[in-house]
PDB file of N, CA and C in Angstrom:
ATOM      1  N   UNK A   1       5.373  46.386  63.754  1.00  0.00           N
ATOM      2  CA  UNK A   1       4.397  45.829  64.677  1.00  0.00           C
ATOM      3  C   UNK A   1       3.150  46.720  64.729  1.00  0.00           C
ATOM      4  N   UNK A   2       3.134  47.655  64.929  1.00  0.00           N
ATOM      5  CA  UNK A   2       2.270  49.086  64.332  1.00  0.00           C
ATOM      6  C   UNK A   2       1.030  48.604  63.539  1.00  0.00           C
ATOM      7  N   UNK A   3       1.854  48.904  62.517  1.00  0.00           N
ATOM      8  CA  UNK A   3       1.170  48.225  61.128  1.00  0.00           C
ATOM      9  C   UNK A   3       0.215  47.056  61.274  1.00  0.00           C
ATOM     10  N   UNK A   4       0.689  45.812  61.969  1.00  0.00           N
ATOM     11  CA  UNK A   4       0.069  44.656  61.905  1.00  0.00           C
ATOM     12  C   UNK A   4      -1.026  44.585  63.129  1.00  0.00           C
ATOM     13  N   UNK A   5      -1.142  45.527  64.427  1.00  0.00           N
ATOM     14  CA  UNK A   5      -2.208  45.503  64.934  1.00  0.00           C
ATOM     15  C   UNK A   5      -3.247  46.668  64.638  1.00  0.00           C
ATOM     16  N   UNK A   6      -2.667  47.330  63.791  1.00  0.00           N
ATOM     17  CA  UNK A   6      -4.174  48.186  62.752  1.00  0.00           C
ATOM     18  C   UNK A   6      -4.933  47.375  61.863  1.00  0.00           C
ATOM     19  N   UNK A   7      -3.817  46.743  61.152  1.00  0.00           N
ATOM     20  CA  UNK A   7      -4.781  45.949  60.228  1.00  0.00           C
ATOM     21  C   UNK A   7      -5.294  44.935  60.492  1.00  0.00           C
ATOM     22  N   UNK A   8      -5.249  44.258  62.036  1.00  0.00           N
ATOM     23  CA  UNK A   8      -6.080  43.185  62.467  1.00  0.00           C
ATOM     24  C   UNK A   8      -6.692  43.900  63.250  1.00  0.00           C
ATOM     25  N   UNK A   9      -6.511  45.022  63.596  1.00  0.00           N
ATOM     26  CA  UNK A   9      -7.600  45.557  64.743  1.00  0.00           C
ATOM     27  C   UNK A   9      -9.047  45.414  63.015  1.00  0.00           C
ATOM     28  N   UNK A  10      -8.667  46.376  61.924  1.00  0.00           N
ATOM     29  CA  UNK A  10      -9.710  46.539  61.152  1.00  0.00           C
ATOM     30  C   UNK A  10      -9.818  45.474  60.503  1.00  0.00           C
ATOM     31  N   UNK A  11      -9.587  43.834  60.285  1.00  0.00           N
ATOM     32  CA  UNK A  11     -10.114  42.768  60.103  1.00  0.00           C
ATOM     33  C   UNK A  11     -11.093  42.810  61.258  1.00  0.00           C
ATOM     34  N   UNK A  12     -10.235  42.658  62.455  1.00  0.00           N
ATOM     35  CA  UNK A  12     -11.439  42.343  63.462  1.00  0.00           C
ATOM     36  C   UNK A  12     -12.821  42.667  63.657  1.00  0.00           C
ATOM     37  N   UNK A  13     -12.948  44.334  62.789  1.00  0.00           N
ATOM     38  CA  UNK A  13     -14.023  45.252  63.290  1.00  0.00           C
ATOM     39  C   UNK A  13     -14.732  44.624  61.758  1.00  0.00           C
ATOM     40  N   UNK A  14     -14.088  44.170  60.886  1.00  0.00           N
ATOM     41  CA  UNK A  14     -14.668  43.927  59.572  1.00  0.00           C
ATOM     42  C   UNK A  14     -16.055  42.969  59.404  1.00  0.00           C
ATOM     43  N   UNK A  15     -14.784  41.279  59.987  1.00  0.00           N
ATOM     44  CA  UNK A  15     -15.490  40.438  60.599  1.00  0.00           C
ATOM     45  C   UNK A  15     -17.232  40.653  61.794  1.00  0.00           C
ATOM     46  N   UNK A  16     -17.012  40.917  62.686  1.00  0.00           N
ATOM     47  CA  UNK A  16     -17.808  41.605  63.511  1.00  0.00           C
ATOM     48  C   UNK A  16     -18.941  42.297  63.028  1.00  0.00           C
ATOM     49  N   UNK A  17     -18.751  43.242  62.077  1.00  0.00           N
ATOM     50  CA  UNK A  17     -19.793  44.310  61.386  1.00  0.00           C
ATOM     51  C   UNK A  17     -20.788  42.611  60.110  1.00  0.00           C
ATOM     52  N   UNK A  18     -19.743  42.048  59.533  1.00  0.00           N
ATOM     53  CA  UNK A  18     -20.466  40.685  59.033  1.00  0.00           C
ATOM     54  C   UNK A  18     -20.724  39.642  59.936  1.00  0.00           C
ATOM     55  N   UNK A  19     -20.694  39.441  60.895  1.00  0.00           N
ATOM     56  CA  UNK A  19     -21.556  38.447  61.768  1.00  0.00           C
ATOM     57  C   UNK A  19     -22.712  38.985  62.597  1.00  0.00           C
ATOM     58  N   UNK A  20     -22.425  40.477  62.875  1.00  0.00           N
ATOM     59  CA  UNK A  20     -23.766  41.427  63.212  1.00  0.00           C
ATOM     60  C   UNK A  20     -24.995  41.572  61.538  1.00  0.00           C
ATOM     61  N   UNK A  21     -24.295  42.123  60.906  1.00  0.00           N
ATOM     62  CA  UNK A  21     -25.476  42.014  59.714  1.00  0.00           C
ATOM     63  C   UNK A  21     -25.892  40.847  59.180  1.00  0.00           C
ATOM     64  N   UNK A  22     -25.096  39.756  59.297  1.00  0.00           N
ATOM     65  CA  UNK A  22     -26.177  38.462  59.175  1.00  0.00           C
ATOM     66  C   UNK A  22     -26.894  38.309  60.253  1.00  0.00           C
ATOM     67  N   UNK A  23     -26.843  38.118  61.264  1.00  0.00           N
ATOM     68  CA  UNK A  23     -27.588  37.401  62.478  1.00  0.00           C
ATOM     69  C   UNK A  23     -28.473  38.421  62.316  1.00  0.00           C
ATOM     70  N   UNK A  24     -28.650  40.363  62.212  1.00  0.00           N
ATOM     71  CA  UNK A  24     -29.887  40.895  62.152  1.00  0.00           C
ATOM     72  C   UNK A  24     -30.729  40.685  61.024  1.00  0.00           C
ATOM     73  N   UNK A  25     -30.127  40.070  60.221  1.00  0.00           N
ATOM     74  CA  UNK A  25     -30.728  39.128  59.142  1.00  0.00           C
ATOM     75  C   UNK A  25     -31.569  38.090  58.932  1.00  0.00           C
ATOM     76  N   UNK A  26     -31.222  37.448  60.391  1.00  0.00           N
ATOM     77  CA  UNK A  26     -31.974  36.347  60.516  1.00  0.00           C
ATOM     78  C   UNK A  26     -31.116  34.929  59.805  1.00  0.00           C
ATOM     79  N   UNK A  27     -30.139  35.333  59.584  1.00  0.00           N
ATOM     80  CA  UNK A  27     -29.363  34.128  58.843  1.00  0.00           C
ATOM     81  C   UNK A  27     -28.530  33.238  59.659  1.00  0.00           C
ATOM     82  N   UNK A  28     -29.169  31.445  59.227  1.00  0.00           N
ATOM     83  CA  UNK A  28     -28.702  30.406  60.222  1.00  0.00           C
ATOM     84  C   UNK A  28     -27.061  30.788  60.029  1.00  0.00           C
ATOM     85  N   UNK A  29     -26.498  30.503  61.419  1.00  0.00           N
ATOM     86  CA  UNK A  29     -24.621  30.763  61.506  1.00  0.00           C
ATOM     87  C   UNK A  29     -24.521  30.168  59.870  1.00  0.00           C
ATOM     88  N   UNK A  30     -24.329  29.082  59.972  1.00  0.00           N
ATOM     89  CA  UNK A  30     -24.002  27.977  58.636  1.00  0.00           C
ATOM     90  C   UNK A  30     -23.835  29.236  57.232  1.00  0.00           C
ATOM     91  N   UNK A  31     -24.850  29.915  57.472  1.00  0.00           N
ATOM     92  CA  UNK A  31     -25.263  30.318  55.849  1.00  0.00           C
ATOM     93  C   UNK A  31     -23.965  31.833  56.126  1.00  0.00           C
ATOM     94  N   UNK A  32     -23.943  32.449  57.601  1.00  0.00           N
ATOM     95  CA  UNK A  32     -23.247  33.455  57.493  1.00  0.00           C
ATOM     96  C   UNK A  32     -21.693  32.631  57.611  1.00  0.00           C
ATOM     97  N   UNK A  33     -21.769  31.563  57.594  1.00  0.00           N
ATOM     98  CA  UNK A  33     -19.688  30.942  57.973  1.00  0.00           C
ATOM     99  C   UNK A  33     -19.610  30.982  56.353  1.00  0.00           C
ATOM    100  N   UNK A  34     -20.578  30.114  55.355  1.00  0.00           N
ATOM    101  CA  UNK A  34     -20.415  29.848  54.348  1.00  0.00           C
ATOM    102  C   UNK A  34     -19.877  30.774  53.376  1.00  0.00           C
ATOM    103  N   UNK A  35     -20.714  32.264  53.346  1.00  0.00           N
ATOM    104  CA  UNK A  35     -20.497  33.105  53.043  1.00  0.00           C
ATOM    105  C   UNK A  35     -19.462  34.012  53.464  1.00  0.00           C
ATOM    106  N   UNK A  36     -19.216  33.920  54.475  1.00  0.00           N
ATOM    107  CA  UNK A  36     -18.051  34.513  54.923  1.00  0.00           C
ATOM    108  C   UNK A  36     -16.654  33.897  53.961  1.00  0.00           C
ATOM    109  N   UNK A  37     -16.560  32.489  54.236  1.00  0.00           N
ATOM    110  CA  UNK A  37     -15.439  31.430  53.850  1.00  0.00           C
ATOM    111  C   UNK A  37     -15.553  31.584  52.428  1.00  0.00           C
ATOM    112  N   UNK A  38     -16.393  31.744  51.517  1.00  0.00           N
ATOM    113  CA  UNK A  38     -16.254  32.264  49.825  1.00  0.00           C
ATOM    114  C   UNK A  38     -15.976  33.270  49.627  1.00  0.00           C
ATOM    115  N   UNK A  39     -15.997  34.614  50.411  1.00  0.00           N
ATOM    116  CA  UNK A  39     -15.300  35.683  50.608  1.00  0.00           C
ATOM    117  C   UNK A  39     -14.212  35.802  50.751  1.00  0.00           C
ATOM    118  N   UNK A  40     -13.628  35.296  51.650  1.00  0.00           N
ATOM    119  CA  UNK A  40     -12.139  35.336  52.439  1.00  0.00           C
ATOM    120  C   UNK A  40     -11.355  34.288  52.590  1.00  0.00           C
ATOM    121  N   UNK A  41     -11.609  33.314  52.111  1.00  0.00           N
ATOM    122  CA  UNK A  41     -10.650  31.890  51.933  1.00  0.00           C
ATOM    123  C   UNK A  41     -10.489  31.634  50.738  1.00  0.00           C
ATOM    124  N   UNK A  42      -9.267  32.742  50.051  1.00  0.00           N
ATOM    125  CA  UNK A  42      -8.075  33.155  48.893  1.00  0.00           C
ATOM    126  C   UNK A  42      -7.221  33.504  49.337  1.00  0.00           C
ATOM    127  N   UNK A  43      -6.511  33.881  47.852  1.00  0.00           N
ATOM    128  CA  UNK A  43      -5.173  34.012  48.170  1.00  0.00           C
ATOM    129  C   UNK A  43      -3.933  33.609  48.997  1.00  0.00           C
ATOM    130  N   UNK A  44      -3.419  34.176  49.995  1.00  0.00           N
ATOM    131  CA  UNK A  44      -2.578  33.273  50.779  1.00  0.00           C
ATOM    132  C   UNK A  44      -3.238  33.054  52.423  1.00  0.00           C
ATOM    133  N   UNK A  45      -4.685  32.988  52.156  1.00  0.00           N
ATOM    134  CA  UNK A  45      -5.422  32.572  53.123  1.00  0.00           C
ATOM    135  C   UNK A  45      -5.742  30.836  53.228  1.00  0.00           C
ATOM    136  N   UNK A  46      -5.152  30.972  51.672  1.00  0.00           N
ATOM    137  CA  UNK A  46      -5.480  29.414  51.266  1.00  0.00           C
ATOM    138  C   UNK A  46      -4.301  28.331  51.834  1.00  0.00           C
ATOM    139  N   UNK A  47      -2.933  29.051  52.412  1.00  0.00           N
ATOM    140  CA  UNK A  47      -1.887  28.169  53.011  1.00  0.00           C
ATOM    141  C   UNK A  47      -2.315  27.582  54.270  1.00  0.00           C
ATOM    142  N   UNK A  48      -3.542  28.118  54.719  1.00  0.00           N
ATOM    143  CA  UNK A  48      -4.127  27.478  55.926  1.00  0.00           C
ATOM    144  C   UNK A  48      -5.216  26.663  55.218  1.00  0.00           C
ATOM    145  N   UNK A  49      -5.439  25.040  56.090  1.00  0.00           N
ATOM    146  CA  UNK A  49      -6.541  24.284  55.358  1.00  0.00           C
ATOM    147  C   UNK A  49      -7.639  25.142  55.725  1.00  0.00           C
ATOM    148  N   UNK A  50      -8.690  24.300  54.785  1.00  0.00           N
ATOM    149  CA  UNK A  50     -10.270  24.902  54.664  1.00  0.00           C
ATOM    150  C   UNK A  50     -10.800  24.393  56.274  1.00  0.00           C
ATOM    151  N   UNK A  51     -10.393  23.558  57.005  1.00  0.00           N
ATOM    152  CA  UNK A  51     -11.095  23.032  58.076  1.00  0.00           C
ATOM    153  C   UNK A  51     -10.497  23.840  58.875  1.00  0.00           C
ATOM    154  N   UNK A  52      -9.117  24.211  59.397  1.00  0.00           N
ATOM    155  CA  UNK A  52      -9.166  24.934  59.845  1.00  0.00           C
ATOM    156  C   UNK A  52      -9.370  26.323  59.585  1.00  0.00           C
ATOM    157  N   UNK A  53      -9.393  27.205  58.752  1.00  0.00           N
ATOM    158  CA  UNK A  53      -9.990  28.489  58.499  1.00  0.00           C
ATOM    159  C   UNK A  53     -11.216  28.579  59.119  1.00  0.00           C
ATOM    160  N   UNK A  54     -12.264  27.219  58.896  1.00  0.00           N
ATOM    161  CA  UNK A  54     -13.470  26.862  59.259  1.00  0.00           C
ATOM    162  C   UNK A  54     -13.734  27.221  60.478  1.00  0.00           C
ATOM    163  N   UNK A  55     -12.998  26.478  61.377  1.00  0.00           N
ATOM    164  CA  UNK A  55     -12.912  26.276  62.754  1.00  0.00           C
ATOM    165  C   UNK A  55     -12.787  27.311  63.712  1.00  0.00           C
ATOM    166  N   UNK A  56     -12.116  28.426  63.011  1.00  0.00           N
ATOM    167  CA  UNK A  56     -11.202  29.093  63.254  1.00  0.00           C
ATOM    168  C   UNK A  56     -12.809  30.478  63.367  1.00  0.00           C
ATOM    169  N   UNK A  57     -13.403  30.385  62.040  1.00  0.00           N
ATOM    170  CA  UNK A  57     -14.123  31.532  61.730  1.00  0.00           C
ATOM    171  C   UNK A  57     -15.577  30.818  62.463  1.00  0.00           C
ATOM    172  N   UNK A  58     -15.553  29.923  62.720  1.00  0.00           N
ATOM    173  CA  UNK A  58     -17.121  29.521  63.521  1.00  0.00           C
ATOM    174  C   UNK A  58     -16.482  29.841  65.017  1.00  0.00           C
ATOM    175  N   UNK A  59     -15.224  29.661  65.609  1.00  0.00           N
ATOM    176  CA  UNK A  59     -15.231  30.336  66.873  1.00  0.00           C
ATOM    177  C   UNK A  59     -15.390  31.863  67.465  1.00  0.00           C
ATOM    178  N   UNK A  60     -14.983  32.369  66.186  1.00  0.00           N
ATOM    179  CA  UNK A  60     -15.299  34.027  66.232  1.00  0.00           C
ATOM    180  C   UNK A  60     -16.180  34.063  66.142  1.00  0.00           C
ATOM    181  N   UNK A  61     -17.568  33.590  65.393  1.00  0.00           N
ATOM    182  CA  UNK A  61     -18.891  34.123  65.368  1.00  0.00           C
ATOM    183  C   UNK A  61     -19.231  33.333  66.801  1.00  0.00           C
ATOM    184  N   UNK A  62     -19.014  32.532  67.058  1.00  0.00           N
ATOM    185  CA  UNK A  62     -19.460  31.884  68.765  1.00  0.00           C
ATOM    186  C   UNK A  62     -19.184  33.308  69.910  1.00  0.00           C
ATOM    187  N   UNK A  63     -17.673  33.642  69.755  1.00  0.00           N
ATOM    188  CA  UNK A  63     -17.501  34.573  70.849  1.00  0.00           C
ATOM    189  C   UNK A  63     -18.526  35.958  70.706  1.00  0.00           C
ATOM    190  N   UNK A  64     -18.688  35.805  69.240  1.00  0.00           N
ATOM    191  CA  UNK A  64     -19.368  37.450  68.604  1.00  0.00           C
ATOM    192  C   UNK A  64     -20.990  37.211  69.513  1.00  0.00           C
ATOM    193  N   UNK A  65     -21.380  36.457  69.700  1.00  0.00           N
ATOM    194  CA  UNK A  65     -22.770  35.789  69.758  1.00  0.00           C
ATOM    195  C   UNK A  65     -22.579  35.945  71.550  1.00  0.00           C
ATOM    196  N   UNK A  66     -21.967  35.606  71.889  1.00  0.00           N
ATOM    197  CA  UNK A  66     -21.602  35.437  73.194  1.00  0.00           C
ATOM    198  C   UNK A  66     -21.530  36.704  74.238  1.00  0.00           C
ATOM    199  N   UNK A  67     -20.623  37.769  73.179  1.00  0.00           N
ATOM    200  CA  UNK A  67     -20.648  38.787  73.739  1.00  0.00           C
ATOM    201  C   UNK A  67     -21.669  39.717  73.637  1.00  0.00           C
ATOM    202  N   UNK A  68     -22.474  39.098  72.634  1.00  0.00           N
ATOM    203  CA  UNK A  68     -23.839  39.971  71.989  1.00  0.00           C
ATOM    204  C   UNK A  68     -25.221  39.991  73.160  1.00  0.00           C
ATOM    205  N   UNK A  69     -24.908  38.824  73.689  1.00  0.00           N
ATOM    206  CA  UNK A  69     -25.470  38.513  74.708  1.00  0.00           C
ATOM    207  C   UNK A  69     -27.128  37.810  74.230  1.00  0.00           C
TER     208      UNK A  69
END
């Protein structure tokens, strides 16, 4: 159990550090989900559909945005 909240703590911080450097980018969400989702929707990321992965990674950049204030 250890193990598995380090390595989502450092997904989490991963994610986060890429929805901060797009948006200081100036990049519409769309272009940072897109890019995100050609990055990281492989391997056995792929047993989850593309809509939801989708769904899933546009609510994290919502909360990221949210808390960004």
């Amino acid at each position: 159990v250890k193990g598995y909240f380090t390595l989502a703590l450092e997904w989490a911080n991963r994610f986060r550090s890429e929805f901060s450097d797009g948006i200081k980018k100036g990049e519409p969400d769309q272009k940072i989900l897109e890019r995100m989702a050609a990055k990281y929707y492989q391997g056995k990321i792929k047993l989850q559909p593309l809509s939801v992965f989708m769904g899933n990674l546009t609510a994290m950049l919502s909360a990221f945005k949210r808390e960004m204030g």
